[in-house]
C-alpha atoms as a PDB file:
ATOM      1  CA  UNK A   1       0.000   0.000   0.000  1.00  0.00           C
ATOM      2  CA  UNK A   2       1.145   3.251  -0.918  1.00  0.00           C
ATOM      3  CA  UNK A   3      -0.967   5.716   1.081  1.00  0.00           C
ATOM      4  CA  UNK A   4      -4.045   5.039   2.866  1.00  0.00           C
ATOM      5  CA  UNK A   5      -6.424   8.079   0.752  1.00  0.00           C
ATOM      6  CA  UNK A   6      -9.640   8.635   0.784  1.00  0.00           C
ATOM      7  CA  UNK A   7     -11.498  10.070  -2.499  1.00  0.00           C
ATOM      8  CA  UNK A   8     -13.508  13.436  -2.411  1.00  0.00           C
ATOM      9  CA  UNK A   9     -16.337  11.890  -3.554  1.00  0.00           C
ATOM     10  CA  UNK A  10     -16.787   8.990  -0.959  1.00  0.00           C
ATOM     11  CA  UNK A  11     -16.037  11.648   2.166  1.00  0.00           C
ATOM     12  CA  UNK A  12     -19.132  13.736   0.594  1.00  0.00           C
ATOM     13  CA  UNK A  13     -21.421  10.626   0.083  1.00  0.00           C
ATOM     14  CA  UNK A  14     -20.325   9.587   3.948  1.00  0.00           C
ATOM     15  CA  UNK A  15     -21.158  13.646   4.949  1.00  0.00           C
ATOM     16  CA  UNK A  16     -24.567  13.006   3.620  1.00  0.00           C
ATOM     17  CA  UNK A  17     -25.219   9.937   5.030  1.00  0.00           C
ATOM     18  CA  UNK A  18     -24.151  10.916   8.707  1.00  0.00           C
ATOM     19  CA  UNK A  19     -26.396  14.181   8.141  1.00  0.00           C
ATOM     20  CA  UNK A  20     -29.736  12.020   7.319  1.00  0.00           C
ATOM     21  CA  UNK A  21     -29.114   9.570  10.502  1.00  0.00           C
ATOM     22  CA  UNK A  22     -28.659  12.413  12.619  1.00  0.00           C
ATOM     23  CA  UNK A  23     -31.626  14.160  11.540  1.00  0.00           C
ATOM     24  CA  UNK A  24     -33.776  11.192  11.992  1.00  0.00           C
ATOM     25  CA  UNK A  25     -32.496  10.709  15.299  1.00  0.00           C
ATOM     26  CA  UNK A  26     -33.460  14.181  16.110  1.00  0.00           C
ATOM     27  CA  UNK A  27     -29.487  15.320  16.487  1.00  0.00           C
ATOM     28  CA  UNK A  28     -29.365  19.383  15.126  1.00  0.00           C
ATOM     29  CA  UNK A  29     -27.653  20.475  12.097  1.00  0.00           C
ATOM     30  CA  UNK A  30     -25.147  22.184  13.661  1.00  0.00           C
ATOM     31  CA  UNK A  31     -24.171  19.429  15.914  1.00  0.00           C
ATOM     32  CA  UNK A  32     -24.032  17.112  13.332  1.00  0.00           C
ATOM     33  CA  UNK A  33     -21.563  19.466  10.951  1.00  0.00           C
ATOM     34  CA  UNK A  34     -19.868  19.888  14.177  1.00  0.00           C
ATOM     35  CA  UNK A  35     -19.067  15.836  14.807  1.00  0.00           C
ATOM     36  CA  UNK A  36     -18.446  15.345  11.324  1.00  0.00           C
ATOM     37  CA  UNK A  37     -15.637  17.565  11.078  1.00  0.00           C
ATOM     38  CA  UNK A  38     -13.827  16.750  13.996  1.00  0.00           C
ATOM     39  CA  UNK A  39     -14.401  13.206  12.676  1.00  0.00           C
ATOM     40  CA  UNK A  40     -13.254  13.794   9.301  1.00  0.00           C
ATOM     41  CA  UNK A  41     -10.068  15.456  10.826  1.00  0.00           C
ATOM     42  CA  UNK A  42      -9.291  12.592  12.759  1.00  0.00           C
ATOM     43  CA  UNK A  43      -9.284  10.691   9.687  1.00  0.00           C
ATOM     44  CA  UNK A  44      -6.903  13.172   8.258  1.00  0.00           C
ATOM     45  CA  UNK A  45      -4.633  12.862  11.265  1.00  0.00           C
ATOM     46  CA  UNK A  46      -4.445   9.026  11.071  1.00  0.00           C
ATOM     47  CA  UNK A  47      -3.987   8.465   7.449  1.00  0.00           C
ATOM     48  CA  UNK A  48      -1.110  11.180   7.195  1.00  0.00           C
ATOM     49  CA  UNK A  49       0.646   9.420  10.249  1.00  0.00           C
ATOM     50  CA  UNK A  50       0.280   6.109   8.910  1.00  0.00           C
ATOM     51  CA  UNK A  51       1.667   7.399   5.539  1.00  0.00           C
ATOM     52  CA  UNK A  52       4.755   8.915   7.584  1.00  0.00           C
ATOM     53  CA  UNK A  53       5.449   5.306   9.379  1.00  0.00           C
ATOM     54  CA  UNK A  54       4.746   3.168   6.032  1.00  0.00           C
ATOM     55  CA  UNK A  55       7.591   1.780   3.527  1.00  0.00           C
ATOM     56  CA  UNK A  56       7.441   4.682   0.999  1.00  0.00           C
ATOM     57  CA  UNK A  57       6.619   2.377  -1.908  1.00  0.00           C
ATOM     58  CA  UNK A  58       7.800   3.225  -5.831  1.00  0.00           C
ATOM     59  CA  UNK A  59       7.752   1.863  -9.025  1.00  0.00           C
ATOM     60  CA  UNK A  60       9.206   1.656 -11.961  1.00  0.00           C
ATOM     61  CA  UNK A  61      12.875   1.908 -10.208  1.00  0.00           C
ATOM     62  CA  UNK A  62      16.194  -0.362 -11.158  1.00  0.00           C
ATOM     63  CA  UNK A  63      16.355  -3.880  -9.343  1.00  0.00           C
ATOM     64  CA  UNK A  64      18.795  -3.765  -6.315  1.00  0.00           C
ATOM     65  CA  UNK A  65      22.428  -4.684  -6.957  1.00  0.00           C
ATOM     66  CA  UNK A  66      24.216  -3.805  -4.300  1.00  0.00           C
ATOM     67  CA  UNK A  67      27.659  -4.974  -3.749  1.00  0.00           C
ATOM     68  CA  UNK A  68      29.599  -5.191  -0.894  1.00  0.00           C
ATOM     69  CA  UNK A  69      32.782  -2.520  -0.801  1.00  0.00           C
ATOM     70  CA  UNK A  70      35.197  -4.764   0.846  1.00  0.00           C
ATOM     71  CA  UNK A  71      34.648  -6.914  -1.777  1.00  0.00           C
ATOM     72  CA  UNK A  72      35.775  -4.639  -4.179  1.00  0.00           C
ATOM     73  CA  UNK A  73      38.933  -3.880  -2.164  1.00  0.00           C
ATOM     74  CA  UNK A  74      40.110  -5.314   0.551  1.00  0.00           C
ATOM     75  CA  UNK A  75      42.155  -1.831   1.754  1.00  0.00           C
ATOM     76  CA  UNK A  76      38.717  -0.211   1.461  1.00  0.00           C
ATOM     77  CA  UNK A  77      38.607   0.389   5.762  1.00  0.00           C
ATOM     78  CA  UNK A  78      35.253   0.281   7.526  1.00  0.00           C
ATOM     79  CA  UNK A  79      34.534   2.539  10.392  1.00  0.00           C
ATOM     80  CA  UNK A  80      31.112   1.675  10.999  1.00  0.00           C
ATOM     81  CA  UNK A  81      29.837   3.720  13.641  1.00  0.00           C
ATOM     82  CA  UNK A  82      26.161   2.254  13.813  1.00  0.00           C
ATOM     83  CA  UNK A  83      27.448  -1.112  14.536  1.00  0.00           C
ATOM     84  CA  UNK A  84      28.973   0.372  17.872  1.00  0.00           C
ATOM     85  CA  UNK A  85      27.655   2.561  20.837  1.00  0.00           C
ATOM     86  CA  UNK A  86      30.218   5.438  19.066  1.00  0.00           C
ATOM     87  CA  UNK A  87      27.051   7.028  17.645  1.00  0.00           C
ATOM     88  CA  UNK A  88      24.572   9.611  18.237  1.00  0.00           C
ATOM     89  CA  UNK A  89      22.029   7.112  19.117  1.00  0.00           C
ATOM     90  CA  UNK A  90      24.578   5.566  21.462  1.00  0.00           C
ATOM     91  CA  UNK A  91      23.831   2.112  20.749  1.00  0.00           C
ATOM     92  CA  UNK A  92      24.650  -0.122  18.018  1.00  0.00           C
ATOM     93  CA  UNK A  93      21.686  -0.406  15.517  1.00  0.00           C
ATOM     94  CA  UNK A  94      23.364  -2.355  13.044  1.00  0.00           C
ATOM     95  CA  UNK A  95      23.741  -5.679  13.464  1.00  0.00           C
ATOM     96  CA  UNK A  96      27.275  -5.956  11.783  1.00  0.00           C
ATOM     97  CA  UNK A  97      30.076  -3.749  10.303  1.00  0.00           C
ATOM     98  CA  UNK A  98      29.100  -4.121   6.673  1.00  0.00           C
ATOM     99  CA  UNK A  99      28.958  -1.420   4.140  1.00  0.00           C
ATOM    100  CA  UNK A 100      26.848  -2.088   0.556  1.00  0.00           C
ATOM    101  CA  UNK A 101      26.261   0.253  -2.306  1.00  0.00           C
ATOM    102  CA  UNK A 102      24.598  -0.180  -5.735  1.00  0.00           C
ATOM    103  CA  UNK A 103      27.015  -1.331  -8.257  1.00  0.00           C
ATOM    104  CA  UNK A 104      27.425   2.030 -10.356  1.00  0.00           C
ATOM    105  CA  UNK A 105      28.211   4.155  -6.958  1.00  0.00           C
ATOM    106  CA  UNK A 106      30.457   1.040  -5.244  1.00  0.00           C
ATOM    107  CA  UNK A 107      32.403   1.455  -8.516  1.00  0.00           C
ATOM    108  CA  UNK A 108      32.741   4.840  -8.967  1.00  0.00           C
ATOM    109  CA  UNK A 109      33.969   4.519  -5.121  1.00  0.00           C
ATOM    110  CA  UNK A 110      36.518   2.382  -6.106  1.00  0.00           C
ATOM    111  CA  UNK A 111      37.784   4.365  -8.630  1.00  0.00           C
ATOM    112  CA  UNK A 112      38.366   7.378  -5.991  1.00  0.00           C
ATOM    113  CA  UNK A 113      40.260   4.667  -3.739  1.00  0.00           C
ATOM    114  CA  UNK A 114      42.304   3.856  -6.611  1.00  0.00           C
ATOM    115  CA  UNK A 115      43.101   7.143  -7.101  1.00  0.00           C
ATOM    116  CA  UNK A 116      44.128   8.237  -3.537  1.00  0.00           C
ATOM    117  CA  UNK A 117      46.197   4.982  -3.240  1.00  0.00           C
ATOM    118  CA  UNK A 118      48.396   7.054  -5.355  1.00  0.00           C
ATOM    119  CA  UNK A 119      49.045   9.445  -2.665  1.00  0.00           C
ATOM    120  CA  UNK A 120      49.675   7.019   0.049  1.00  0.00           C
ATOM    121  CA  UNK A 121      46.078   7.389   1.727  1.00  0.00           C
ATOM    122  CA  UNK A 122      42.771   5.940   1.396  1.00  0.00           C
ATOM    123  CA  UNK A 123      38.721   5.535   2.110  1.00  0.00           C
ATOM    124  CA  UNK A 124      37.405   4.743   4.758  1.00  0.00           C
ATOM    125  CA  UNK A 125      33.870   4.209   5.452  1.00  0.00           C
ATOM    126  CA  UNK A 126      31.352   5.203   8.066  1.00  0.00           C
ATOM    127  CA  UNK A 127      27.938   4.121   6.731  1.00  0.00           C
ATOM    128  CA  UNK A 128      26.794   3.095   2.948  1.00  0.00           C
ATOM    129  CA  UNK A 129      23.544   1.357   2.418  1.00  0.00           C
ATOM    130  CA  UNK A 130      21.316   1.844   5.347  1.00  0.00           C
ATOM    131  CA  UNK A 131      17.569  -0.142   5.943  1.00  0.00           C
ATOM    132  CA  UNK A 132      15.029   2.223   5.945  1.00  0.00           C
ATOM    133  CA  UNK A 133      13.859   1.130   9.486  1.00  0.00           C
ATOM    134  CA  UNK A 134      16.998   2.519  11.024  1.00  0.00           C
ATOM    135  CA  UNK A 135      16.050   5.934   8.728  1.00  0.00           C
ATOM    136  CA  UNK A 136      12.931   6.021  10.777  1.00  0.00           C
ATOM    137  CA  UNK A 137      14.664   5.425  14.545  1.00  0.00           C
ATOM    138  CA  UNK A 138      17.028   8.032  13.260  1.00  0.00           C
ATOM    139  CA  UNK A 139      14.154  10.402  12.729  1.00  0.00           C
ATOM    140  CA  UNK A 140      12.177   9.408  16.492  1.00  0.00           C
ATOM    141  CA  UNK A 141      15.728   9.653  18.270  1.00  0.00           C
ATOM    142  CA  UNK A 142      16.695  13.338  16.986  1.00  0.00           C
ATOM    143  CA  UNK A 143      15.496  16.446  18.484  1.00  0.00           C
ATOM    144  CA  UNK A 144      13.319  18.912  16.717  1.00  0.00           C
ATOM    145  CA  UNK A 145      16.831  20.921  15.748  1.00  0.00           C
ATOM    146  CA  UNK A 146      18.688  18.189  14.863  1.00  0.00           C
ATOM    147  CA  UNK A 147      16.666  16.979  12.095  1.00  0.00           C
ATOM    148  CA  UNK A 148      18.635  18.899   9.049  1.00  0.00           C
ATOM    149  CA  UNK A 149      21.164  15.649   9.670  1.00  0.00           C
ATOM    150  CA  UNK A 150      18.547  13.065   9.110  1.00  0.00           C
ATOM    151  CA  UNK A 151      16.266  12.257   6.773  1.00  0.00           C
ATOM    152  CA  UNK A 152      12.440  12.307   7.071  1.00  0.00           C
ATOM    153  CA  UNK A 153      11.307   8.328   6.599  1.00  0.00           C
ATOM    154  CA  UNK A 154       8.113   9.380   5.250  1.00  0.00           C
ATOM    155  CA  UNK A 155      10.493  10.810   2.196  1.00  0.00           C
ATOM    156  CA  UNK A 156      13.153   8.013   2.455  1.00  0.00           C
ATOM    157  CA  UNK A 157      17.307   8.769   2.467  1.00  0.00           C
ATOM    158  CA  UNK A 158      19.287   7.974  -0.464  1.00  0.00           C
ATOM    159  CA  UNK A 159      21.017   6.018   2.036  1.00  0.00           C
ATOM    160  CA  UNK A 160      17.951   3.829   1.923  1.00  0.00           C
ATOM    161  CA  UNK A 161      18.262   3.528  -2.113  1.00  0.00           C
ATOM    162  CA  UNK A 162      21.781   2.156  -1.549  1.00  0.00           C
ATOM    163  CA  UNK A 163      23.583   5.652  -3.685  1.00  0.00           C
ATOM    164  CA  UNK A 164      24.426   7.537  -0.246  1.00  0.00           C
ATOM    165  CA  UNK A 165      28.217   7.108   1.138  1.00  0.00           C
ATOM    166  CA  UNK A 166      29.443   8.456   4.754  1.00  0.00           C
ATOM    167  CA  UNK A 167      33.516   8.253   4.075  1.00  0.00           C
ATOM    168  CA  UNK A 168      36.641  10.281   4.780  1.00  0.00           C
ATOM    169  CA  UNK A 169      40.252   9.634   3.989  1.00  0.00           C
ATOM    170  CA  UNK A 170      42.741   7.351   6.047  1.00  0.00           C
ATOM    171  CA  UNK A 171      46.868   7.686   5.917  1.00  0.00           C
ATOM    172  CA  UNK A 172      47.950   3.918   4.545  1.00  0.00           C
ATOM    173  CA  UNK A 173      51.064   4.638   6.867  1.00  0.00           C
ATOM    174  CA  UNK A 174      49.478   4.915   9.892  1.00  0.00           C
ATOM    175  CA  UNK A 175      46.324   3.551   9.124  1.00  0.00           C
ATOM    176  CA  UNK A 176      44.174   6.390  10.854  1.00  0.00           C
ATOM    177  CA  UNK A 177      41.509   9.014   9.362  1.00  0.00           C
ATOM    178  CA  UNK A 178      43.121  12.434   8.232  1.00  0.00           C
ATOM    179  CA  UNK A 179      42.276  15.648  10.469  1.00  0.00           C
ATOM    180  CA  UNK A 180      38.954  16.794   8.910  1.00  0.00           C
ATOM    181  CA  UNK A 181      37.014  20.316  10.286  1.00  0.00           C
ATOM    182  CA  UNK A 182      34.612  18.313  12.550  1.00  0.00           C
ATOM    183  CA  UNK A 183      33.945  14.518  13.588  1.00  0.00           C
ATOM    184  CA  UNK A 184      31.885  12.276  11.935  1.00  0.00           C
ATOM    185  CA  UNK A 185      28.001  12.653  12.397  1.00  0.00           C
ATOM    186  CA  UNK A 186      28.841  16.152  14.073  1.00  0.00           C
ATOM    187  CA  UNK A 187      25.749  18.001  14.423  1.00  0.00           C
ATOM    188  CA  UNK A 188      27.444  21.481  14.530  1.00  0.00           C
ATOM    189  CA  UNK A 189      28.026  24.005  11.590  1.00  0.00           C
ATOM    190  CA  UNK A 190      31.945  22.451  11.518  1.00  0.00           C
ATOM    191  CA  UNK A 191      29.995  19.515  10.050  1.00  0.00           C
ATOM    192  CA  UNK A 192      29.291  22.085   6.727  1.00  0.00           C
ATOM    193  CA  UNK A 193      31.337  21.564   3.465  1.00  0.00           C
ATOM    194  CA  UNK A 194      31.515  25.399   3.549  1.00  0.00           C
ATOM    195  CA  UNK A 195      32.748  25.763   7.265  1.00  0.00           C
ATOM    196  CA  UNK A 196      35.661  28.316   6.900  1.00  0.00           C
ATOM    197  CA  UNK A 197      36.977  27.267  10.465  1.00  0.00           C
ATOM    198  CA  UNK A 198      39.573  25.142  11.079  1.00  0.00           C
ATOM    199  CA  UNK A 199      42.928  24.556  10.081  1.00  0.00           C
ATOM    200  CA  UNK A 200      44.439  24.882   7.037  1.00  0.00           C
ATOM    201  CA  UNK A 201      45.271  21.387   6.617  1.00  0.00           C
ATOM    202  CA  UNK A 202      41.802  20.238   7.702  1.00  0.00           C
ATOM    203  CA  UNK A 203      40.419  22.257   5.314  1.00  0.00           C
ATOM    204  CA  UNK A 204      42.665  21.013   2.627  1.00  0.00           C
ATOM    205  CA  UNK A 205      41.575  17.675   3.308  1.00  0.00           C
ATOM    206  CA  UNK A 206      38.250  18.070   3.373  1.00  0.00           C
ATOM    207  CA  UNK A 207      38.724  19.607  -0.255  1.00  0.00           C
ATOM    208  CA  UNK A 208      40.973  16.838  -1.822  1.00  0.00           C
ATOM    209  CA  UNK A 209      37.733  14.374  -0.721  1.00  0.00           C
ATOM    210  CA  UNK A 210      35.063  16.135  -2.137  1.00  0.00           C
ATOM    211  CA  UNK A 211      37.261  17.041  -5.589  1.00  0.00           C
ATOM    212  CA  UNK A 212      37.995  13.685  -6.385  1.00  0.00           C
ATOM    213  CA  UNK A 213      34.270  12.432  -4.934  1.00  0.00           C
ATOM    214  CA  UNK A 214      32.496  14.855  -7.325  1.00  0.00           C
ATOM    215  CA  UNK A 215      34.776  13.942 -10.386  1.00  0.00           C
ATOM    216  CA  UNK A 216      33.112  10.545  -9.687  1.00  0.00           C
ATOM    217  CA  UNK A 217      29.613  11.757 -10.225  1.00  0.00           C
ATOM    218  CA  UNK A 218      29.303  12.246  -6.388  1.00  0.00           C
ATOM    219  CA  UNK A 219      27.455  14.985  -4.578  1.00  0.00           C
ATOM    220  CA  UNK A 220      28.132  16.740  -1.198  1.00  0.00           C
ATOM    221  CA  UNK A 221      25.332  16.798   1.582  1.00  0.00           C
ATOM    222  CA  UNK A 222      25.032  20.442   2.396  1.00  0.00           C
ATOM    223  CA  UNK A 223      25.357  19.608   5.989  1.00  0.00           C
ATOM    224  CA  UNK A 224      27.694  16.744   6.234  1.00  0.00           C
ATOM    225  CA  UNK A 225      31.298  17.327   4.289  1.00  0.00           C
ATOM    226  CA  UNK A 226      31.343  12.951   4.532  1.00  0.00           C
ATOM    227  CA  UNK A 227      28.000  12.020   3.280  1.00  0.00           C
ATOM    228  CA  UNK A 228      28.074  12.314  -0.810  1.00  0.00           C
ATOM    229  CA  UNK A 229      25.674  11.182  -3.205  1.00  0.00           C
ATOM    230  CA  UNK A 230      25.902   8.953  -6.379  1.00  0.00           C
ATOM    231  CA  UNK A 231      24.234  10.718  -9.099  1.00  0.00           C
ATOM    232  CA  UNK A 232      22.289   7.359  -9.786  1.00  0.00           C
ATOM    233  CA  UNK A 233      20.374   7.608  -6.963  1.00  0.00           C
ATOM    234  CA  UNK A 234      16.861   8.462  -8.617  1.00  0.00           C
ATOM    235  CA  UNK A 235      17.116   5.029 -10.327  1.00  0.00           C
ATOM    236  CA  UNK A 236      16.856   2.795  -6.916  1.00  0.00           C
ATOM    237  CA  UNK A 237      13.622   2.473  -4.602  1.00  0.00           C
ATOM    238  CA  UNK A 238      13.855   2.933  -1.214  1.00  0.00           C
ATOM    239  CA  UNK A 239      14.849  -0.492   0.329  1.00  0.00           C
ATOM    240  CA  UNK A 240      14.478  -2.360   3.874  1.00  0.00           C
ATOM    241  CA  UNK A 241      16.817  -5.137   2.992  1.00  0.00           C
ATOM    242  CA  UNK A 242      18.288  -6.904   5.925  1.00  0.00           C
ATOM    243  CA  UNK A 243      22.180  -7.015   6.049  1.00  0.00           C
ATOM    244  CA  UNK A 244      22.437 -10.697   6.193  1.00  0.00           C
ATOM    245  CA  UNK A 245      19.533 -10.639   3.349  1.00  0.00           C
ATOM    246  CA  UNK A 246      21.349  -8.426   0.547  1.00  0.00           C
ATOM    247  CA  UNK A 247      21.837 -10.629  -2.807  1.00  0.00           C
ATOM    248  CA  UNK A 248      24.996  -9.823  -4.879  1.00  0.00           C
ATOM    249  CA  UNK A 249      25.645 -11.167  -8.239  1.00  0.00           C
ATOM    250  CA  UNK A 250      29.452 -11.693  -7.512  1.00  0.00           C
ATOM    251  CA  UNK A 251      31.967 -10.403  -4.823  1.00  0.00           C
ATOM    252  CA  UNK A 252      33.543  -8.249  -7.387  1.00  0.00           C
ATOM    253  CA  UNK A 253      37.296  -7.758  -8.018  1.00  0.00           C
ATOM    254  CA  UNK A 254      39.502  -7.867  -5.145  1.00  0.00           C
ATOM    255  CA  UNK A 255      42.514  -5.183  -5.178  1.00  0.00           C
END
């Protein structure tokens, strides 16, 4: 189900109806217009709540393929925060540290690991393909000014359609992440692409990521310099696959 609606036409045939019982049972005019409104608003109220908790359903969108990153690479370094109490939900709500994308962004990915190999660094990730249901505890567990960094489940997250990447960049010699403006899943303005704090060299990191991210037919989240966007993403439905339940064609090439 899509959307639990209710045509124009039926509410007005159920106005009249409600009208001629009431009159026969001797219940005035006003009264009656009265009940029937509030009613009709409750209806309102419960269909557009149900709406927001529901699967948003689509059609007509690409079959799933995603494909696990460390498949692709095996120096590809996972960081998954969600799997561990080291969130903002400060639990784990992941059952595993796994990180899936859909084949055209997990390869474009690759291509921007191959490519900061080069320099002696690489990616690692915080969060790829995420089940919708966590979308929606995300959305309950923020406050009221907190929900810029999370998306609405009632719209879905491209996270959800497997085309939505939280990374940053690691040193190969030391293995750790590279100074960046803020922390990961920072809900302050440092968490901006923009922010003009900072050092130098932060900011010059934060730079070198999104260049080579965006060459890759990535996008930057306005708010979060480590969430980007595949440009595919429109193509994908919004997905509650299970982890453990995610089909792959192959394990890809190992590098």
């Amino acid at each position: 189900m899509d959307r639990l609606t209710i045509p124009f036409a039926d509410m007005r045939i159920f106005e009249c109806r409600v009208l001629t019982f009431g009159l026969c049972a001797g219940i005035s005019l006003r009264r009656l217009k009265f009940l029937f409104t509030a009613a009709a608003l409750s209806i309102i109220l419960f269909t557009t709540a149900f709406a927001q908790v529901a699967l948003p359903a689509e059609h007509g969108k690409r079959e799933a393929d995603l494909i696990e990153l460390t498949k692709l690479s095996k120096s590809i370094k996972l960081d998954i925060k969600y799997a561990t109490a080291e969130n903002f939900v400060g639990r784990p709500v992941y059952p595993e540290a796994r990180a899936f994308l859909q084949r055209p962004a997990a390869e474009a990915l690759l291509r921007v690991h191959k490519k900061l190999k080069k320099m002696g660094r690489g990616i690692i990730v915080y969060d790829a393909y995420r089940p919708w249901t966590i979308t929606k505890l995300f959305w309950e567990t923020v406050r009221e000014d907190q929900k810029k960094f999370v998306a609405d489940p009632a719209k879905g997250s491209k996270h959800n359609r497997g085309c939505a990447v939280d990374i940053s960049i690691y040193d190969r010699k030391t293995g750790k992440a590279i100074p960046m403006p803020s922390g990961y899943d920072e809900f302050t303005e440092r968490a901006s692409p923009d922010y003009t704090g900072g050092t130098e060299e932060e900011r010059a990191n934060r730079e070198l990521l999104r260049r080579l991210m965006e060459a890759e037919g990535f996008t930057v989240n306005p708010s979060e310099w480590w969430h980007f966007d595949h440009n595919t993403w429109q193509q994908y439905a919004i997905y509650d696959i299970a982890f453990s339940d995610v089909e792959r064609s192959h394990n890809g090439r190992k590098h």
